[in-house]
PDB file of N, CA and C in Angstrom:
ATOM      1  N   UNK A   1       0.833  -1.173   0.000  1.00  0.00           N
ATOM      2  CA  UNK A   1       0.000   0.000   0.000  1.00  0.00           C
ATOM      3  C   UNK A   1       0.887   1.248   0.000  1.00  0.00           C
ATOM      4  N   UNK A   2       0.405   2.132  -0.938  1.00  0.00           N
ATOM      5  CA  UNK A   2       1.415   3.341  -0.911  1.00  0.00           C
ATOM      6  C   UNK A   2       1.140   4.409   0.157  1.00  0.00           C
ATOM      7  N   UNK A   3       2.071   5.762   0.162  1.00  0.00           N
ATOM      8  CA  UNK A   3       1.662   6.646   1.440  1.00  0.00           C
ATOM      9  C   UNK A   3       0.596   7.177   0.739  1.00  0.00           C
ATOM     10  N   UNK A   4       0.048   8.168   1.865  1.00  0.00           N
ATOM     11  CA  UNK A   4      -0.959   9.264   1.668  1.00  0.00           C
ATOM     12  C   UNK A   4      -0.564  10.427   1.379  1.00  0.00           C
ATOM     13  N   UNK A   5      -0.398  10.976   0.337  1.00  0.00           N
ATOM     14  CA  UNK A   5      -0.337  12.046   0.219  1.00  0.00           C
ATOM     15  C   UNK A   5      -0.917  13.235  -0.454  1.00  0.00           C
ATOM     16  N   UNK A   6      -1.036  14.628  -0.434  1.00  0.00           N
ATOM     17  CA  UNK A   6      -1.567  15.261  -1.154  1.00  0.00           C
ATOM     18  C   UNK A   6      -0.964  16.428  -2.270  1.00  0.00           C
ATOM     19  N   UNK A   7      -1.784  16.145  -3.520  1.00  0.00           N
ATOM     20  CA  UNK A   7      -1.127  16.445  -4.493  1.00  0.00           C
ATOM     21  C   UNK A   7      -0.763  18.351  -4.689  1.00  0.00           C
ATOM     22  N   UNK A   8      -1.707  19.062  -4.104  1.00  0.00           N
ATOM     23  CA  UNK A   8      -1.911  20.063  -3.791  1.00  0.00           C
ATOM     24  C   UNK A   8      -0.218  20.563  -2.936  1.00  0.00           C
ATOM     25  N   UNK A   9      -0.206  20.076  -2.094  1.00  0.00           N
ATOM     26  CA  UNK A   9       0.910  19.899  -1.243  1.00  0.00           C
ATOM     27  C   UNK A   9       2.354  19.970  -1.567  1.00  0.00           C
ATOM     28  N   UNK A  10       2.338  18.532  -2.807  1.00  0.00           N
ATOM     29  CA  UNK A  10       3.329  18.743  -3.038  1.00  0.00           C
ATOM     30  C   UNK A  10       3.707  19.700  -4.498  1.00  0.00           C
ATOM     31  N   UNK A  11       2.163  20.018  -4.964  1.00  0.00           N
ATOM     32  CA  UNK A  11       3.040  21.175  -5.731  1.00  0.00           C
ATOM     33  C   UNK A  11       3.366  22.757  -5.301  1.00  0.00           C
ATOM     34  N   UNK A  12       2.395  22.617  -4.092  1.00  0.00           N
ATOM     35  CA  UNK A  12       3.318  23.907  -3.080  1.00  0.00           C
ATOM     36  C   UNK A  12       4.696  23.834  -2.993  1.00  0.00           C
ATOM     37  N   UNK A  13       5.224  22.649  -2.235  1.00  0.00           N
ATOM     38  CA  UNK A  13       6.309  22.520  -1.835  1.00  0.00           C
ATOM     39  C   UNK A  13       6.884  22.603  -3.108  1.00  0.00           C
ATOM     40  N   UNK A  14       7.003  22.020  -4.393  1.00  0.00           N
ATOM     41  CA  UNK A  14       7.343  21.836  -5.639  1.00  0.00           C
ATOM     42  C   UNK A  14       7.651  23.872  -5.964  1.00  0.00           C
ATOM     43  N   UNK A  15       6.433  24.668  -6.169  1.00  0.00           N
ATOM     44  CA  UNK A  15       7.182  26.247  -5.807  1.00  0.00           C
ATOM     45  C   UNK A  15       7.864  26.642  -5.142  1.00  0.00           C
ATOM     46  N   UNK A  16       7.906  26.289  -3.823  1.00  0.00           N
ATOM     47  CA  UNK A  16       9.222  26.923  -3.375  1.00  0.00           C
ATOM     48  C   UNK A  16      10.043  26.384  -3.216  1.00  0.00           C
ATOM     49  N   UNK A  17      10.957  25.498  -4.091  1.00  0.00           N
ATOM     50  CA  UNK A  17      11.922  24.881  -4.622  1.00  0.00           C
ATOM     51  C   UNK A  17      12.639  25.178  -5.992  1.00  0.00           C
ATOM     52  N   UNK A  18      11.409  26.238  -6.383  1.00  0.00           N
ATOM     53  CA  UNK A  18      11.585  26.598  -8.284  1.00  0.00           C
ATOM     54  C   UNK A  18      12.747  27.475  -8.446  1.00  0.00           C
ATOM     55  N   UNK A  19      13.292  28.826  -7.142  1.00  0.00           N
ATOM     56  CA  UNK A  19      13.589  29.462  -7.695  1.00  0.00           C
ATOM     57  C   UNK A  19      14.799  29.120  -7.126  1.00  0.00           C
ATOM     58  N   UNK A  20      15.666  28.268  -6.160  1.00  0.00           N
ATOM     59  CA  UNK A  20      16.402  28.052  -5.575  1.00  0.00           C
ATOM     60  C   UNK A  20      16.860  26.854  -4.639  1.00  0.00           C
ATOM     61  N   UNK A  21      17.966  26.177  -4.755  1.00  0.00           N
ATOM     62  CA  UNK A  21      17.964  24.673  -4.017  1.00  0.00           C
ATOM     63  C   UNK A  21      17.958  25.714  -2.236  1.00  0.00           C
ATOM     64  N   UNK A  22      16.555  24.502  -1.801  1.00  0.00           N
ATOM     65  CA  UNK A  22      16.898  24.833   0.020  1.00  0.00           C
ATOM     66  C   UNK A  22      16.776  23.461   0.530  1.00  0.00           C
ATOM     67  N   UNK A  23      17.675  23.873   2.080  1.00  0.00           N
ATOM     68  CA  UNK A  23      17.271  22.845   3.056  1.00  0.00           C
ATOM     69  C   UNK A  23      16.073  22.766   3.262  1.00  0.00           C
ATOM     70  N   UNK A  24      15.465  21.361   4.183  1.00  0.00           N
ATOM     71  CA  UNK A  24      14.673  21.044   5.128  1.00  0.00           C
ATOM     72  C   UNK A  24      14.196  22.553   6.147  1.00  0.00           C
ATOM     73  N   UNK A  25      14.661  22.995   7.156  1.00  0.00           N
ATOM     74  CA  UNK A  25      14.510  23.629   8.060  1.00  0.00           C
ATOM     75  C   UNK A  25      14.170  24.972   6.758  1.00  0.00           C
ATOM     76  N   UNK A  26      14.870  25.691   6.110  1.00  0.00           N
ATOM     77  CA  UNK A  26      14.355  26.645   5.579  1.00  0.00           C
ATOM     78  C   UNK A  26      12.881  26.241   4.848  1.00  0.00           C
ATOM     79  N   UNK A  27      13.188  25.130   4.605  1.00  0.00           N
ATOM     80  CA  UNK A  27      11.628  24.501   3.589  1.00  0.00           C
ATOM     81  C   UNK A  27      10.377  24.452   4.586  1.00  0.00           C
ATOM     82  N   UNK A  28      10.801  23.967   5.572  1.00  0.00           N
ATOM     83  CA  UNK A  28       9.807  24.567   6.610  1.00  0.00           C
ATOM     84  C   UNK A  28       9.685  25.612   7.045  1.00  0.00           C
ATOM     85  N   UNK A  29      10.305  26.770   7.396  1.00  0.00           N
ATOM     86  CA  UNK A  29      10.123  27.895   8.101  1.00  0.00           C
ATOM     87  C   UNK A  29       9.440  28.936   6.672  1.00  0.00           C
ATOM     88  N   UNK A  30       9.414  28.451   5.640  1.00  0.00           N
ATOM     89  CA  UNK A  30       8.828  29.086   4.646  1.00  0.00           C
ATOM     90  C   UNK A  30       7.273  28.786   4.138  1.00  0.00           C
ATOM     91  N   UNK A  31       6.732  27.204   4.644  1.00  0.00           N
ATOM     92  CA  UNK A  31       5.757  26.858   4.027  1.00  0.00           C
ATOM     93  C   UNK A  31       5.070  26.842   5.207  1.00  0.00           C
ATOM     94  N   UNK A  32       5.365  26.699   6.908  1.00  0.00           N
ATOM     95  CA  UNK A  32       4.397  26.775   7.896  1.00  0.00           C
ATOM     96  C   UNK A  32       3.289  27.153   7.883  1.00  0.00           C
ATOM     97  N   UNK A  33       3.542  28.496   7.072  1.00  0.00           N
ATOM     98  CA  UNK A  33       1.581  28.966   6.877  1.00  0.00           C
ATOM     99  C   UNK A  33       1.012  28.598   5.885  1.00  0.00           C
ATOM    100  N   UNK A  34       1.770  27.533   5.588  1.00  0.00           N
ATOM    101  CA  UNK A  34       0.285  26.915   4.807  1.00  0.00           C
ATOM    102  C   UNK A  34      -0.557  25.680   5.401  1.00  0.00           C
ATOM    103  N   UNK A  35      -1.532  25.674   4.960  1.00  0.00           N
ATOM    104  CA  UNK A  35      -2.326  24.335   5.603  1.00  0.00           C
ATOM    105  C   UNK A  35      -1.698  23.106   5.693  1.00  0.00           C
ATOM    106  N   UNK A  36      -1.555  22.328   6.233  1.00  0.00           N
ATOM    107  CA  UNK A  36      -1.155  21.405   6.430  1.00  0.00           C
ATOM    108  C   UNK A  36       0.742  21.099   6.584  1.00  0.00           C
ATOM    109  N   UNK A  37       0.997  22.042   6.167  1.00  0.00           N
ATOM    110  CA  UNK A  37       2.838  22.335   6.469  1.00  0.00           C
ATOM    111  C   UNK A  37       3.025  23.094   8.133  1.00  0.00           C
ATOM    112  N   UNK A  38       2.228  22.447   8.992  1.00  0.00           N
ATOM    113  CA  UNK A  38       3.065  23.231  10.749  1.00  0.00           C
ATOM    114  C   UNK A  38       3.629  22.371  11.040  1.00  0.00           C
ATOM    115  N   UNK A  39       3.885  21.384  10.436  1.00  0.00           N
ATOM    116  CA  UNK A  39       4.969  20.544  11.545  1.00  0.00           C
ATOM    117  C   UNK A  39       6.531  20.082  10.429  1.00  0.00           C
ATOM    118  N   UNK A  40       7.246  20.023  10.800  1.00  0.00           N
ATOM    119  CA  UNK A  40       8.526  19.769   9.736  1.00  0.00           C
ATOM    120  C   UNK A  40       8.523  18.120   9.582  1.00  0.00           C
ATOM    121  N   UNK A  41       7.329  16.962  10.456  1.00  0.00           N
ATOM    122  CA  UNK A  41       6.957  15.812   9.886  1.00  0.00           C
ATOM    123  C   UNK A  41       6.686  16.176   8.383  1.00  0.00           C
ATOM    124  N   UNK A  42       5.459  16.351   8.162  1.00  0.00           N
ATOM    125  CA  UNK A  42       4.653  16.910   7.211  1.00  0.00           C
ATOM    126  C   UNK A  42       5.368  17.498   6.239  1.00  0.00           C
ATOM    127  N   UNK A  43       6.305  18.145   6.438  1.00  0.00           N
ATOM    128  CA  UNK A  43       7.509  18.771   5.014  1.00  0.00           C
ATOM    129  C   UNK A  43       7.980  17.716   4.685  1.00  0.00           C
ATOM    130  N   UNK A  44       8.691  16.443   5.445  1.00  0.00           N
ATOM    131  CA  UNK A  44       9.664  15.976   5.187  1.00  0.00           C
ATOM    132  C   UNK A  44       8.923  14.919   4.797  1.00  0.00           C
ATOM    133  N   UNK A  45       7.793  14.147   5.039  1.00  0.00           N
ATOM    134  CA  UNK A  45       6.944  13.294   4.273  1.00  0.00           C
ATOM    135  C   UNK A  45       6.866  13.672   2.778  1.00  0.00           C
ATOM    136  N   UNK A  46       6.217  14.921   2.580  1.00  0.00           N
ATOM    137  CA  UNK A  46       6.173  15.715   1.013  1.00  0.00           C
ATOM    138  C   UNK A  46       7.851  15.674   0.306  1.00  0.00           C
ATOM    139  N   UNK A  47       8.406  15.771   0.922  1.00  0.00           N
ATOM    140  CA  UNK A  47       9.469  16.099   0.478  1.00  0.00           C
ATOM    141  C   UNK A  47      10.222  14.558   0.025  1.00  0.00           C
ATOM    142  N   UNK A  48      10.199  13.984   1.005  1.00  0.00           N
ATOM    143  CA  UNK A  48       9.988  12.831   0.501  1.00  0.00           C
ATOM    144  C   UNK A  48       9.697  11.650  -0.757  1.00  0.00           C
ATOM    145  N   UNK A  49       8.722  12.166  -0.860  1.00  0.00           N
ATOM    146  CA  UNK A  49       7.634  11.825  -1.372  1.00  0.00           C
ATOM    147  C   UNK A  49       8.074  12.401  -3.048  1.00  0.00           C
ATOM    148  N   UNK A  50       8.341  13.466  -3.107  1.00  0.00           N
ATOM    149  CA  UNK A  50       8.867  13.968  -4.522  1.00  0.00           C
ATOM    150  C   UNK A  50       9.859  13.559  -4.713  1.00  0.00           C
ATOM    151  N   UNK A  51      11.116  12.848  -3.820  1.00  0.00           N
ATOM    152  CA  UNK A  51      12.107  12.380  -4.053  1.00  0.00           C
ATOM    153  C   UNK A  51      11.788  11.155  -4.993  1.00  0.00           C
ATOM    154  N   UNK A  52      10.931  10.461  -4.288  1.00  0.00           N
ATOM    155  CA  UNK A  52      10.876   9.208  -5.088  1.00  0.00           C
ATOM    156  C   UNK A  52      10.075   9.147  -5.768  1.00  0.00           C
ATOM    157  N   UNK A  53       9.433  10.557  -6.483  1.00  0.00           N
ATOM    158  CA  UNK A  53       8.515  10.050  -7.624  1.00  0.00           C
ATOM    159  C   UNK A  53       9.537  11.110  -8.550  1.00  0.00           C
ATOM    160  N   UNK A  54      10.752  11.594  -8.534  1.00  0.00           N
ATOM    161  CA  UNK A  54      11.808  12.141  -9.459  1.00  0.00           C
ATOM    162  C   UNK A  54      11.832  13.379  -9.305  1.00  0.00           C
ATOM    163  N   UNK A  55      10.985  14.052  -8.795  1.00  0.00           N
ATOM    164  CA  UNK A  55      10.808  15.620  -8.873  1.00  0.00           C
ATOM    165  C   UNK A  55      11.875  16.377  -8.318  1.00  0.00           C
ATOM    166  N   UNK A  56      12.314  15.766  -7.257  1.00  0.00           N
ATOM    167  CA  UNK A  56      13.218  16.812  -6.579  1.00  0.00           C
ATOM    168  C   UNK A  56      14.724  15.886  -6.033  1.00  0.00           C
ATOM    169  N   UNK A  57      15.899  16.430  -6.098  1.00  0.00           N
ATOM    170  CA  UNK A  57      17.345  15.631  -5.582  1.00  0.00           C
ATOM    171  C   UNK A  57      17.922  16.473  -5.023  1.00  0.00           C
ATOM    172  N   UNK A  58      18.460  15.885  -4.478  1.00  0.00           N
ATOM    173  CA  UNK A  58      19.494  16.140  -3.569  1.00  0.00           C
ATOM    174  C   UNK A  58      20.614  17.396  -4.352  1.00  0.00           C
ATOM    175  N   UNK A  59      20.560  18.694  -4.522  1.00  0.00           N
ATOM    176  CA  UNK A  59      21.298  19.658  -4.897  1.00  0.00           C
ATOM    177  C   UNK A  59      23.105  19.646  -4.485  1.00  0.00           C
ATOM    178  N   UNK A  60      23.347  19.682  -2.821  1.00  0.00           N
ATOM    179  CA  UNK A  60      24.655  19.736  -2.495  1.00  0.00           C
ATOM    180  C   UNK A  60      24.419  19.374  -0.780  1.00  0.00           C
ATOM    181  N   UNK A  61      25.481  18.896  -0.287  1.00  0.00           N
ATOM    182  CA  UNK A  61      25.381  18.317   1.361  1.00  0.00           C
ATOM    183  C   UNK A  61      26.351  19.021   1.990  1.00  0.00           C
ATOM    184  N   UNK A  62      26.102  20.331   2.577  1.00  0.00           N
ATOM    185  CA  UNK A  62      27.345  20.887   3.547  1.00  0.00           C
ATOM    186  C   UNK A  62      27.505  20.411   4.570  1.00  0.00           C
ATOM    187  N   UNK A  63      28.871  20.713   5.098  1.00  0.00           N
ATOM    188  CA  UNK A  63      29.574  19.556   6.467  1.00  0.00           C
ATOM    189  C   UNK A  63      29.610  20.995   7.054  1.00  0.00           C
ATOM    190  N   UNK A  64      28.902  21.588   7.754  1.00  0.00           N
ATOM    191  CA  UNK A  64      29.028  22.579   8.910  1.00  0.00           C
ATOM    192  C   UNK A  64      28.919  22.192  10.350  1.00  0.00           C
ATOM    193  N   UNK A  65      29.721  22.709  10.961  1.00  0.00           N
ATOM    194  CA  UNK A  65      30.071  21.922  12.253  1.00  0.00           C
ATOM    195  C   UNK A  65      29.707  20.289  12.770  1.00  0.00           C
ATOM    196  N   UNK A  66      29.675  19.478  11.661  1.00  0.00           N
ATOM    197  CA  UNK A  66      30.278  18.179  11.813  1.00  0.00           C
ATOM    198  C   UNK A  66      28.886  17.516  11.185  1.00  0.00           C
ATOM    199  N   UNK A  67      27.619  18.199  11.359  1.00  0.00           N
ATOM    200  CA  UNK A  67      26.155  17.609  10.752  1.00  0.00           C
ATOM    201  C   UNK A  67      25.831  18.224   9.979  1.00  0.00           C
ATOM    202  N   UNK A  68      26.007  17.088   8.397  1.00  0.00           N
ATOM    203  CA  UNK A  68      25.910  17.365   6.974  1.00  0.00           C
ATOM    204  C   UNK A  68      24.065  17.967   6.933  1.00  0.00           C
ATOM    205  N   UNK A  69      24.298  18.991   6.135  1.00  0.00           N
ATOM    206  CA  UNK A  69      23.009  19.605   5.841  1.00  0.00           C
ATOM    207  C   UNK A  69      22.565  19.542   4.340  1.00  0.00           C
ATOM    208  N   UNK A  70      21.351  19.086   3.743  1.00  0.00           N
ATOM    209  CA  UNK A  70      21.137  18.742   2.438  1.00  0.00           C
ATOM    210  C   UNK A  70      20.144  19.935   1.602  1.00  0.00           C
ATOM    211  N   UNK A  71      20.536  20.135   0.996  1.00  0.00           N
ATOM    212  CA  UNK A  71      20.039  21.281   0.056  1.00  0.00           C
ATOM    213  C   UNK A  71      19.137  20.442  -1.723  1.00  0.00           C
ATOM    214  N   UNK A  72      18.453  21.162  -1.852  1.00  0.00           N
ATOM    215  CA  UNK A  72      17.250  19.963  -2.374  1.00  0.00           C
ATOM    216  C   UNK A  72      17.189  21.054  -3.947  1.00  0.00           C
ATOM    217  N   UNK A  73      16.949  20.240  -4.581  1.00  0.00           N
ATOM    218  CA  UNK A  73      16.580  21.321  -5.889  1.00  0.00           C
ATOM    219  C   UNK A  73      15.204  20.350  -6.759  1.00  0.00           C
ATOM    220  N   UNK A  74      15.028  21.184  -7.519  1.00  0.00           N
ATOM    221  CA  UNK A  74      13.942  20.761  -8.969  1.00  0.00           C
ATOM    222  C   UNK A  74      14.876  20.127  -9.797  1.00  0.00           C
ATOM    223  N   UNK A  75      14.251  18.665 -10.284  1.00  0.00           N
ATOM    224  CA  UNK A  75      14.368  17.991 -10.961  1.00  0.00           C
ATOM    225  C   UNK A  75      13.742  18.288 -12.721  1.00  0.00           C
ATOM    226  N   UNK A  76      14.452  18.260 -13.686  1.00  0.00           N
ATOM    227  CA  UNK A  76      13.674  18.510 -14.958  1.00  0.00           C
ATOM    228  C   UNK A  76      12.399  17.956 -15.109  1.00  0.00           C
ATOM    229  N   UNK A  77      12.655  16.710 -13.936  1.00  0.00           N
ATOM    230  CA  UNK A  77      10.780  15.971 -14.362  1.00  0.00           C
ATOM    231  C   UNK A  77       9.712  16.891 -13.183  1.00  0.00           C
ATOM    232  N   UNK A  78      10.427  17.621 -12.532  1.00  0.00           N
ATOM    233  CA  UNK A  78       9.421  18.136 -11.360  1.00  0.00           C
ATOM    234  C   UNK A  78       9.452  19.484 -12.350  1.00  0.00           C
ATOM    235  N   UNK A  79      10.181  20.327 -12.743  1.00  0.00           N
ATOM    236  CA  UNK A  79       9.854  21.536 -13.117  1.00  0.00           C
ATOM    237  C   UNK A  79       8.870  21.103 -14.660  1.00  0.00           C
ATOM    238  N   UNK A  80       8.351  19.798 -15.321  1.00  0.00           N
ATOM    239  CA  UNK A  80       7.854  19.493 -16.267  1.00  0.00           C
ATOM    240  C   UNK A  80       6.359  19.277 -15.498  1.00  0.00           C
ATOM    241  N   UNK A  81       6.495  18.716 -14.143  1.00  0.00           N
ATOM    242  CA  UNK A  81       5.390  18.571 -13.404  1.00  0.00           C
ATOM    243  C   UNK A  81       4.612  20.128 -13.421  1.00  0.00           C
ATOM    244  N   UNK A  82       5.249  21.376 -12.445  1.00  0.00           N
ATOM    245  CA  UNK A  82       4.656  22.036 -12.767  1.00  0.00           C
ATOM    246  C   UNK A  82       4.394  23.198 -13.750  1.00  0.00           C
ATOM    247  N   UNK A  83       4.873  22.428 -14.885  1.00  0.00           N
ATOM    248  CA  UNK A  83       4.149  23.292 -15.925  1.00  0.00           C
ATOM    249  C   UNK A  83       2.719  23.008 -16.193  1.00  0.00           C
ATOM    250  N   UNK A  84       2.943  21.518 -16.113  1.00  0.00           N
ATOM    251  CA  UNK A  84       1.506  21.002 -16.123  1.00  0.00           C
ATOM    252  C   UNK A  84       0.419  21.218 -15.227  1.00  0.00           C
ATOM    253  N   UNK A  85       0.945  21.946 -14.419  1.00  0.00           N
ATOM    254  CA  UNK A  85      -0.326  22.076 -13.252  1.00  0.00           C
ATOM    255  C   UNK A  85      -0.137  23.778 -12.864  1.00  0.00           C
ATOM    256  N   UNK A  86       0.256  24.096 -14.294  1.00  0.00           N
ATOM    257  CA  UNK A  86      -0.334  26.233 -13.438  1.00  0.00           C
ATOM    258  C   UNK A  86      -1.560  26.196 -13.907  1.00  0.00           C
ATOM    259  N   UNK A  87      -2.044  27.072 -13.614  1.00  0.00           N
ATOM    260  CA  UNK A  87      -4.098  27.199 -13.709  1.00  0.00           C
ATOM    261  C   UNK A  87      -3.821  27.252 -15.089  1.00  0.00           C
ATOM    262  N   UNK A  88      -3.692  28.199 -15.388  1.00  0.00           N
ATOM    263  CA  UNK A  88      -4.136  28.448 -17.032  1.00  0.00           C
ATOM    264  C   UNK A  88      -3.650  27.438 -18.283  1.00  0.00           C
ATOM    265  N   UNK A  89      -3.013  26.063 -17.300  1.00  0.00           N
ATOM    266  CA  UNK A  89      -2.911  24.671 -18.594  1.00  0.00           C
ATOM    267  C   UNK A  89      -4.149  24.484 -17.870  1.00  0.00           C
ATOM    268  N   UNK A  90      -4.385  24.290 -16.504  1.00  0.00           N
ATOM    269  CA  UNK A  90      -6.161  23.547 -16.263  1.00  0.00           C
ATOM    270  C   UNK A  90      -6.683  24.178 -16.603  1.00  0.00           C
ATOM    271  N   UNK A  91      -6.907  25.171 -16.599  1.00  0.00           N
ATOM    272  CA  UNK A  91      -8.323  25.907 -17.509  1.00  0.00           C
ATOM    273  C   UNK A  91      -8.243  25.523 -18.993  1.00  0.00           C
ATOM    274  N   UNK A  92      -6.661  25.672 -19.564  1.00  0.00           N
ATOM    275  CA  UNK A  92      -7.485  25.283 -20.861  1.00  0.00           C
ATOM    276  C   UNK A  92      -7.988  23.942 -21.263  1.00  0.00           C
ATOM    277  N   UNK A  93      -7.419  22.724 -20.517  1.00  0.00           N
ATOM    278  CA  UNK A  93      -8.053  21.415 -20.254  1.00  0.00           C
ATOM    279  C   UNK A  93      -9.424  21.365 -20.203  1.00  0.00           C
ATOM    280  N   UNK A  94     -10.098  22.266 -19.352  1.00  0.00           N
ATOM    281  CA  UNK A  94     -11.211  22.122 -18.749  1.00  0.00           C
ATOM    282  C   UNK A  94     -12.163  22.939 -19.936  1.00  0.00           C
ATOM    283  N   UNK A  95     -11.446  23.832 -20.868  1.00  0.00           N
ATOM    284  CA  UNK A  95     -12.127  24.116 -22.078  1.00  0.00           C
ATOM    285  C   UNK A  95     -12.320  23.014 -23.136  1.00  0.00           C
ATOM    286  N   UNK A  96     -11.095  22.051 -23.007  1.00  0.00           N
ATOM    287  CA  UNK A  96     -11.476  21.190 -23.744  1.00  0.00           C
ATOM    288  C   UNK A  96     -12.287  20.120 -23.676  1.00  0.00           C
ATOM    289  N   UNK A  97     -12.278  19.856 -22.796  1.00  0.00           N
ATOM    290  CA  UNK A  97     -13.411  18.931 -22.121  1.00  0.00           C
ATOM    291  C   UNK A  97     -15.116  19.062 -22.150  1.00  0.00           C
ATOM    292  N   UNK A  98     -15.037  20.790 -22.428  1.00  0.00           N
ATOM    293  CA  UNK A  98     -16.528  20.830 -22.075  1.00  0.00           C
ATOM    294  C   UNK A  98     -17.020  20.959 -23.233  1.00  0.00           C
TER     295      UNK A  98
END
C-alpha cells in the first residue's frame, strides 16, 4: 500500500523549490503557513515523497560543524510537473473537455 499524500501539497512545496535549491529547516520555516505544512513531519513526508517520484534531488550536502546539511533542488521531471499544473494549462483542459 502506498503513502498518503496530497497532491496540492506537493506542488506547493514543488514552488518553493523553483527558484532556488533549500534545506529542510528553511523549507519549513517558509511553508508553515500553509495548511497542512506546521509541523517539519509533514515537510519531510512531502518532500519525501517527490524524491521518489523524481521531482526533486538532492542539490549539495554541507559539512558545517560536523552535521551534513542537504540542500534539495527541482528535478527537470518536477519543473515538467509544474508546468503542467499552473491554472491556465487547467483551464485550458477544462475548455477542452466541455
Amino acid at each position: 500500500m502506498g503513502r498518503k499524500h496530497n497532491m496540492l501539497k506537493v506542488r506547493i512545496l514543488l514552488n518553493e523549490l523553483q527558484k532556488e535549491p533549500k534545506n529542510l529547516m528553511r523549507l519549513h520555516k517558509e511553508l508553515k503557513e500553509h495548511e497542512g505544512f506546521r509541523d517539519c513531519h509533514s515537510v519531510q513526508r512531502h518532500l519525501r515523497i517527490c524524491i521518489d517520484l523524481g521531482f526533486v534531488e538532492v542539490a549539495k550536502i554541507d559539512k558545517k560543524w560536523g552535521l551534513p546539511t542537504k540542500f534539495f533542488q527541482l528535478t527537470d521531471k518536477g519543473k515538467e510537473f509544474l508546468k503542467i499544473c499552473e491554472p491556465k494549462e487547467i483551464m485550458g483542459s477544462e475548455e477542452i473537455l466541455t
